[in-house]
C-alpha atoms as a PDB file:
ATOM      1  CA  UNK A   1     176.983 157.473  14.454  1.00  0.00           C
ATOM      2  CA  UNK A   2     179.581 158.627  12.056  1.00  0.00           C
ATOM      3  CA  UNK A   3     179.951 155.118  10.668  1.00  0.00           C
ATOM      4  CA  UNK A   4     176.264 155.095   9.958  1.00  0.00           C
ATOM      5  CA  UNK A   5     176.553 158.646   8.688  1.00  0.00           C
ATOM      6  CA  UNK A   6     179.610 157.323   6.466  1.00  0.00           C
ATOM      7  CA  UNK A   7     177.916 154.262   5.283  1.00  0.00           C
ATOM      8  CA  UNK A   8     174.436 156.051   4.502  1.00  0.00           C
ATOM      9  CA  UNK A   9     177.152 158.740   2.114  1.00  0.00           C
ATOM     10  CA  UNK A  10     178.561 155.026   0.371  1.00  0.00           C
ATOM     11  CA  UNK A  11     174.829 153.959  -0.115  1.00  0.00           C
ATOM     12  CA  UNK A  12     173.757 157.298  -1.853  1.00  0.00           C
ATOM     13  CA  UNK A  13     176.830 157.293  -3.673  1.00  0.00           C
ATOM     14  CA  UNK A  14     176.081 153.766  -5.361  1.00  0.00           C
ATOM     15  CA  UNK A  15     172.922 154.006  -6.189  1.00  0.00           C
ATOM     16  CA  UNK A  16     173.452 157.654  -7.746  1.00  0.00           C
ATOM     17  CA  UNK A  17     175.829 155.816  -9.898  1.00  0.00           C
ATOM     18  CA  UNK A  18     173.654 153.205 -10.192  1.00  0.00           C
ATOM     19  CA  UNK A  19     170.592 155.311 -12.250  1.00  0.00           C
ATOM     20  CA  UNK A  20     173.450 157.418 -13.653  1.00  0.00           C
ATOM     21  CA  UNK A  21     174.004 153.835 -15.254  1.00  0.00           C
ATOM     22  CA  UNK A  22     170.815 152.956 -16.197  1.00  0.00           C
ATOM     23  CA  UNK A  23     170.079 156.447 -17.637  1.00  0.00           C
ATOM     24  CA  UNK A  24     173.413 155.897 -19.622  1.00  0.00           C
ATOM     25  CA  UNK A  25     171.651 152.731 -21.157  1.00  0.00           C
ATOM     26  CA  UNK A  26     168.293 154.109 -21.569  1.00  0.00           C
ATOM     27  CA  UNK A  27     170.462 157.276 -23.933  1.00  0.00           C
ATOM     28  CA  UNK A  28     172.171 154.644 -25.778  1.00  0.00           C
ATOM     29  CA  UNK A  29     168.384 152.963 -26.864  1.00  0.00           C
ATOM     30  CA  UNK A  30     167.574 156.139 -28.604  1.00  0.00           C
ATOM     31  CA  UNK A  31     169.142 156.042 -31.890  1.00  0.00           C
ATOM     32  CA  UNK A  32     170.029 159.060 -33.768  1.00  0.00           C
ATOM     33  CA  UNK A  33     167.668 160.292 -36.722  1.00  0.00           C
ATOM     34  CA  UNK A  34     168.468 158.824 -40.161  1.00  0.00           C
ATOM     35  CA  UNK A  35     170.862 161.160 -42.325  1.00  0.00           C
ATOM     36  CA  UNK A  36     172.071 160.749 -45.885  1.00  0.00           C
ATOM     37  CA  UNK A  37     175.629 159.343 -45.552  1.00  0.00           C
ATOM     38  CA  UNK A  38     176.956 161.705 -48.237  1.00  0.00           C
ATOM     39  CA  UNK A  39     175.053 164.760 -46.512  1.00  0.00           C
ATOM     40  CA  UNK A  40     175.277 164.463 -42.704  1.00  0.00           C
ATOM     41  CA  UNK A  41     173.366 167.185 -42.517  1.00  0.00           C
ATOM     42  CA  UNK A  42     170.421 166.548 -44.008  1.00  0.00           C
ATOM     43  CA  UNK A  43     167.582 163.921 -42.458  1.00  0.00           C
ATOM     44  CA  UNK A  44     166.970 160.721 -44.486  1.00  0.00           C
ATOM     45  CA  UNK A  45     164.490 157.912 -44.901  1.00  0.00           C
ATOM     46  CA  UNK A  46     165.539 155.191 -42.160  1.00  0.00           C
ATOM     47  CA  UNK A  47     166.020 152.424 -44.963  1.00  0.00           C
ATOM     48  CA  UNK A  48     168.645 154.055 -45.927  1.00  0.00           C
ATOM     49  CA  UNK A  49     170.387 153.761 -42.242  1.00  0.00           C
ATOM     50  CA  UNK A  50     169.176 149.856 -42.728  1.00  0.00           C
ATOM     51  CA  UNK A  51     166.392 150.433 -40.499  1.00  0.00           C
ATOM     52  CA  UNK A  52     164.151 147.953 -42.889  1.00  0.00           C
ATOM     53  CA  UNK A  53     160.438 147.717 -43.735  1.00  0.00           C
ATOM     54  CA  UNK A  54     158.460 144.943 -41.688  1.00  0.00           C
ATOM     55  CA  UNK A  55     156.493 143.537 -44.371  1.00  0.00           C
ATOM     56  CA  UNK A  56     159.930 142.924 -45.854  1.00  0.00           C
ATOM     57  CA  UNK A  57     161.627 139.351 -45.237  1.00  0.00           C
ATOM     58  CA  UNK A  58     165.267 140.604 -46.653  1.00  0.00           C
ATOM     59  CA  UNK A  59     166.615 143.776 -47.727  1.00  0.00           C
ATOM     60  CA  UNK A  60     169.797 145.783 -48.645  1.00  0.00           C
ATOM     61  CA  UNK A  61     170.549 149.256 -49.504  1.00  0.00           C
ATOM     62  CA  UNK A  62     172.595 150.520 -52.872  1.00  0.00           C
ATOM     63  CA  UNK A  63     173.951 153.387 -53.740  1.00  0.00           C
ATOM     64  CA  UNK A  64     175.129 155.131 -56.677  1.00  0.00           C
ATOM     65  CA  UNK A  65     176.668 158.530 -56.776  1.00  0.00           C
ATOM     66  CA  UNK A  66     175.848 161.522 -59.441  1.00  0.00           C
ATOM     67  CA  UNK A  67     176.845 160.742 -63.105  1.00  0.00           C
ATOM     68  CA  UNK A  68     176.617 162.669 -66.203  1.00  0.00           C
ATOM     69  CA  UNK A  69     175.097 159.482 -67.530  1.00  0.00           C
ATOM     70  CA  UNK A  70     172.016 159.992 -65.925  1.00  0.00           C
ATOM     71  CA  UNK A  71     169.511 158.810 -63.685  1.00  0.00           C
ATOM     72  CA  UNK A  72     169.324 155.489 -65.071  1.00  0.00           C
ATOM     73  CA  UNK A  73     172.717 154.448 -65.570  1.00  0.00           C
ATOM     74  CA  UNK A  74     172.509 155.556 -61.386  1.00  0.00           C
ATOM     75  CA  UNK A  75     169.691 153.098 -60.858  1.00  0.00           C
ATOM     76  CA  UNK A  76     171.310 150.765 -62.560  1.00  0.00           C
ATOM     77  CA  UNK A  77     174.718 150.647 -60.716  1.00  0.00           C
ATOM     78  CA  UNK A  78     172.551 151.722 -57.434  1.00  0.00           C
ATOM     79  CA  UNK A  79     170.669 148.538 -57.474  1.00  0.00           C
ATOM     80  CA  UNK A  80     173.497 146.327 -58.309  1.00  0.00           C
ATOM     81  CA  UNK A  81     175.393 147.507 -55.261  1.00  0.00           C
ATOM     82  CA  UNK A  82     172.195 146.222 -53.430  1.00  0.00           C
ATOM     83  CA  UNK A  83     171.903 143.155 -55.310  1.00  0.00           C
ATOM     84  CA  UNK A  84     175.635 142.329 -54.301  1.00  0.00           C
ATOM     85  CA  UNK A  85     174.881 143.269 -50.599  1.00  0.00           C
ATOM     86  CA  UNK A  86     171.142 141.263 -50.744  1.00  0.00           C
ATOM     87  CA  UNK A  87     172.864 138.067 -52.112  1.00  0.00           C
ATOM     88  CA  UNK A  88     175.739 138.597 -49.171  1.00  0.00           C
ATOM     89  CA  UNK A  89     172.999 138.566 -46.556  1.00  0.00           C
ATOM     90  CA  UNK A  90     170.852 135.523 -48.063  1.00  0.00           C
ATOM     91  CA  UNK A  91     173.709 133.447 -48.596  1.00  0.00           C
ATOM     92  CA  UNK A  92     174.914 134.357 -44.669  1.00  0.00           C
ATOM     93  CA  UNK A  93     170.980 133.506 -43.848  1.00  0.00           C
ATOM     94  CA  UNK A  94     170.771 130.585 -45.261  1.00  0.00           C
ATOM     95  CA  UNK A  95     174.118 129.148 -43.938  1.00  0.00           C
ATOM     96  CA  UNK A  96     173.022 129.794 -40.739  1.00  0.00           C
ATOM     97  CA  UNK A  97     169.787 128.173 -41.164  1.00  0.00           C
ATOM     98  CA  UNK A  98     171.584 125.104 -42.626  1.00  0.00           C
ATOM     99  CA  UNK A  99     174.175 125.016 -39.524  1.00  0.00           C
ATOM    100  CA  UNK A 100     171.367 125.352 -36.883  1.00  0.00           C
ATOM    101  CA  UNK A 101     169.656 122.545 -38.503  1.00  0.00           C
ATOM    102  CA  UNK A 102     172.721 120.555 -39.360  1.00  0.00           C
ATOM    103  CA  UNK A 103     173.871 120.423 -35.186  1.00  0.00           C
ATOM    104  CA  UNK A 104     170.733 119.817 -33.788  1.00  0.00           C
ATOM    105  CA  UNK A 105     170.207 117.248 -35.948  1.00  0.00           C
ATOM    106  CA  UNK A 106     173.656 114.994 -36.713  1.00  0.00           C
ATOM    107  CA  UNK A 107     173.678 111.497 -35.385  1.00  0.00           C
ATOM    108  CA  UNK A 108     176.432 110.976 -32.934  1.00  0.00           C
ATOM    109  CA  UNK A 109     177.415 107.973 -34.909  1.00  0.00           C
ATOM    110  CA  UNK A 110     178.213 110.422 -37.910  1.00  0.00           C
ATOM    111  CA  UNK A 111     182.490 110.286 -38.839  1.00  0.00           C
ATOM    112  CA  UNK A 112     183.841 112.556 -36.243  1.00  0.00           C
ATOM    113  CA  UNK A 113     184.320 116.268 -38.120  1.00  0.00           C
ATOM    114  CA  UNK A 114     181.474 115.078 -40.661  1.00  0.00           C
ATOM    115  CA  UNK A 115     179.159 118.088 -39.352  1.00  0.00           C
ATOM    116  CA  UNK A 116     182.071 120.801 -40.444  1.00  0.00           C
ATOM    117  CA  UNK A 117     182.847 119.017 -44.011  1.00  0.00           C
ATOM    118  CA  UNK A 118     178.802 118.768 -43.967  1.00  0.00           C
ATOM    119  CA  UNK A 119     178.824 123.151 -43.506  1.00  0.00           C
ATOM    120  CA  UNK A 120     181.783 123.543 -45.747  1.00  0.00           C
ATOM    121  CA  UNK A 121     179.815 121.746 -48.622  1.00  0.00           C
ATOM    122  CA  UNK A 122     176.883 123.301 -48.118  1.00  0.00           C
ATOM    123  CA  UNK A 123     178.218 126.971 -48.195  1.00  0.00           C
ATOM    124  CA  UNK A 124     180.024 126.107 -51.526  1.00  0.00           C
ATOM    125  CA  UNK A 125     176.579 125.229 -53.237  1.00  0.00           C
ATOM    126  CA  UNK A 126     174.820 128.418 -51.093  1.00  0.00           C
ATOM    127  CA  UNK A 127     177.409 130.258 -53.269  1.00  0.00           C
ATOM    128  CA  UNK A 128     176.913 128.173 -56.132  1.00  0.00           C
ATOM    129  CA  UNK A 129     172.729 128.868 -56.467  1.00  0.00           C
ATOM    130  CA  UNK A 130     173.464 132.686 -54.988  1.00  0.00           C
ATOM    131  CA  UNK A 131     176.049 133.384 -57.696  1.00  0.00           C
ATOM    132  CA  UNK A 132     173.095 131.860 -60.029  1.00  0.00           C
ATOM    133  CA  UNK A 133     171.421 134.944 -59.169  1.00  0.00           C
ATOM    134  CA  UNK A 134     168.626 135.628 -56.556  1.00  0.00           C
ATOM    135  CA  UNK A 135     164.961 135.853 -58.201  1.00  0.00           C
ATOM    136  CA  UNK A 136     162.360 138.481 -57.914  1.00  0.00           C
ATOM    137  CA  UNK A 137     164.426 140.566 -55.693  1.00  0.00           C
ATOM    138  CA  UNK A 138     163.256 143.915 -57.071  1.00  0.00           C
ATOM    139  CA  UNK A 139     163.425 147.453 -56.578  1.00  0.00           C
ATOM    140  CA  UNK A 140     161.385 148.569 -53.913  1.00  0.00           C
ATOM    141  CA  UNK A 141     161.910 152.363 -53.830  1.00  0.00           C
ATOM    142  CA  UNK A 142     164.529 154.741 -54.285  1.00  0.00           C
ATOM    143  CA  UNK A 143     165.781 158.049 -52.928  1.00  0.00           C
ATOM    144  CA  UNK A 144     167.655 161.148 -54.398  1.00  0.00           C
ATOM    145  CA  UNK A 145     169.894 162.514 -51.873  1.00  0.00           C
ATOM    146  CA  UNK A 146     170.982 166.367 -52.036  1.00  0.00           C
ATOM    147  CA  UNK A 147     173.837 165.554 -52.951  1.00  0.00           C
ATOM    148  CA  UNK A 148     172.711 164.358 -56.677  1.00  0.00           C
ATOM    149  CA  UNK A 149     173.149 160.700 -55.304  1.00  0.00           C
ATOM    150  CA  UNK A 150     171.134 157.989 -55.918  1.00  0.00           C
ATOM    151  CA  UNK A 151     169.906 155.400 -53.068  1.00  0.00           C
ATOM    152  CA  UNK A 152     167.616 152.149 -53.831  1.00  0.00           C
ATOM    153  CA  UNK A 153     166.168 149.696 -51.832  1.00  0.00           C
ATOM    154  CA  UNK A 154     166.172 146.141 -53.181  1.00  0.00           C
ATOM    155  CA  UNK A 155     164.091 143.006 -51.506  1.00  0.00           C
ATOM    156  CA  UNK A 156     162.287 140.212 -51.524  1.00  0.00           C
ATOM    157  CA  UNK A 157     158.831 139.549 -50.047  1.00  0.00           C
ATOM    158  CA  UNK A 158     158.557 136.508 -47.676  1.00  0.00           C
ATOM    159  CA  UNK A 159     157.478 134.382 -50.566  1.00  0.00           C
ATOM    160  CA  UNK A 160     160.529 135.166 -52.858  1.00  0.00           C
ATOM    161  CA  UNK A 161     162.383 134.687 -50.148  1.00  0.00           C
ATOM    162  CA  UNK A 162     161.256 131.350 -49.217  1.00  0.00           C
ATOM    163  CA  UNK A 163     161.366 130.374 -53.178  1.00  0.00           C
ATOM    164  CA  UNK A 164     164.954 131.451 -52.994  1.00  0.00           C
ATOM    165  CA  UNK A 165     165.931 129.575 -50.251  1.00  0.00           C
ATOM    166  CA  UNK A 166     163.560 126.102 -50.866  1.00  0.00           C
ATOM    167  CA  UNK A 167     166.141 126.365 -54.298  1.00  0.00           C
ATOM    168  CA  UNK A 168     169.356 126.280 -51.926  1.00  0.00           C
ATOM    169  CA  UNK A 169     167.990 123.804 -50.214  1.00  0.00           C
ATOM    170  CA  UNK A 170     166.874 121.780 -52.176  1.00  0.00           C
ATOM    171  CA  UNK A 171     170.158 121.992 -55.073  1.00  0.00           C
ATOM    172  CA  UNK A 172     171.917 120.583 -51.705  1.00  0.00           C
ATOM    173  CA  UNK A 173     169.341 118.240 -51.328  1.00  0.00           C
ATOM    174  CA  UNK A 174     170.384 116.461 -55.326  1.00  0.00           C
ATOM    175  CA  UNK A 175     174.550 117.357 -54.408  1.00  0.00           C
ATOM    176  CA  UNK A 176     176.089 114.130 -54.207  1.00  0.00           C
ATOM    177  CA  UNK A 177     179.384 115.625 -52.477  1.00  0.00           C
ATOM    178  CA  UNK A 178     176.982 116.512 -49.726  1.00  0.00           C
ATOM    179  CA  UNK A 179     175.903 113.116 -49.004  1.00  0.00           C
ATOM    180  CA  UNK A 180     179.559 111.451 -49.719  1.00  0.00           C
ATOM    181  CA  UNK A 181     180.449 113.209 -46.162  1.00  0.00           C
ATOM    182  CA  UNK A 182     178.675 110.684 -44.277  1.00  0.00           C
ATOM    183  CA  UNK A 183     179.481 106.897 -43.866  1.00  0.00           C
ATOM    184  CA  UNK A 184     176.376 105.274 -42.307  1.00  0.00           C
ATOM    185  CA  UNK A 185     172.642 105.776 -43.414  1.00  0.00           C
ATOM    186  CA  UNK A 186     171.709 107.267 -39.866  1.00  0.00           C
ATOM    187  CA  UNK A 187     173.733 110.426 -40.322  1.00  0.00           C
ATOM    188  CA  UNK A 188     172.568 111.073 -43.832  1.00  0.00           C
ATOM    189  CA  UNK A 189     169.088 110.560 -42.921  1.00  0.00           C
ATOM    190  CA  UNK A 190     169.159 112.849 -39.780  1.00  0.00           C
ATOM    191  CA  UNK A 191     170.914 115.821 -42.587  1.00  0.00           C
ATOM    192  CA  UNK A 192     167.558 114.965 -45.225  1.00  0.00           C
ATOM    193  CA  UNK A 193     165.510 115.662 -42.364  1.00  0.00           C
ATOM    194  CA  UNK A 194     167.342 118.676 -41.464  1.00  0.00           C
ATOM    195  CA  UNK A 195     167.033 119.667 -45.014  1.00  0.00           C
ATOM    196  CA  UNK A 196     163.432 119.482 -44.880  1.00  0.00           C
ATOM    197  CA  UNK A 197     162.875 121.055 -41.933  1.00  0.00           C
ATOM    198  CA  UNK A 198     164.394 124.294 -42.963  1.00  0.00           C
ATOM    199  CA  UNK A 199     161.515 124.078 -46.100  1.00  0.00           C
ATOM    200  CA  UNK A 200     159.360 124.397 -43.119  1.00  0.00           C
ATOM    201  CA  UNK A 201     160.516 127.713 -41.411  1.00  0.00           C
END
């Protein structure tokens, strides 16, 4: 009787622990409200905690702190600081777009290492058309915070996105070091059609 007593205790025990658990997890969904990084105190758009807009394919967040220049010297230098962060992000897209593609699609028969030289070559000319600079990313709205700051979000649409990244692709597409990786007309057809697929997405 005791043991069953005993046991019963063990049972209530673990499963106590076990919705403490779950509750624990259920807490940690519920994200804190937005604030303005430079005033902790005060609530904020959620852009500006990188909570984006849906109708948004890519976004980043600048910021530009109070100036005696004015607001748009701060728009200026806000936006930039997004522009850096917004190229960042596309050119980290887009290489992982490529990569996907690249190893589900490389011929066994390809030289062994070709798919990494492949990657290596095509993150050089993602830089290369990134560095170019990004078009019709635009401002999409900015935010005083109470601080006298300045925050701006800048993004593309899914259309300027896709434009943006049919131009990587296709700049890799014409980039004869690309195709010099390969050795046999199997493995450089498989990466064309990997190329074109990504148009697709």
């Amino acid at each position: 009787m005791k043991a069953k007593s005993l046991l019963a205790a063990s049972l209530a025990l673990v499963l106590s622990a076990c919705s403490s658990n779950n509750a624990t997890v259920e807490q940690s969904q519920n994200f804190a409200a937005c604030t303005f990084p430079d005033a902790p105190q005060v609530s904020a758009p959620g852009w500006i905690c990188d909570v984006m807009p849906s109708d948004i394919a890519i976004a980043a967040t600048g910021y530009a702190k109070k100036s005696a220049a004015g607001m748009s010297v701060m728009r200026k230098i806000a936006a930039n600081d997004a522009r850096v962060a917004l190229a960042s992000q596309f050119e980290i897209d887009v290489n992982n777009m490529f990569k996907q593609a690249v190893e589900g699609s490389m011929s066994t028969t390809s030289a062994e290492g070709a798919s990494e030289s492949v990657m290596e070559t095509f993150e050089n000319i993602t830089k290369t058309v990134v560095s170019r600079s990004l078009t019709d990313s635009r401002v999409l709205v900015s935010q005083a915070s109470p601080t006298g700051g300045l925050y701006v979000l800048v993004g593309m649409d899914q259309e300027a996105y896709k434009v943006n990244r049919n131009a990587a692709i296709d700049t890799a597409t014409q980039d004869a070091q690309l195709w010099n990786q390969f050795n046999n007309e199997k493995a450089a057809e498989d990466l064309a059609n990997a190329l074109e697929s990504l148009k697709q997405l």
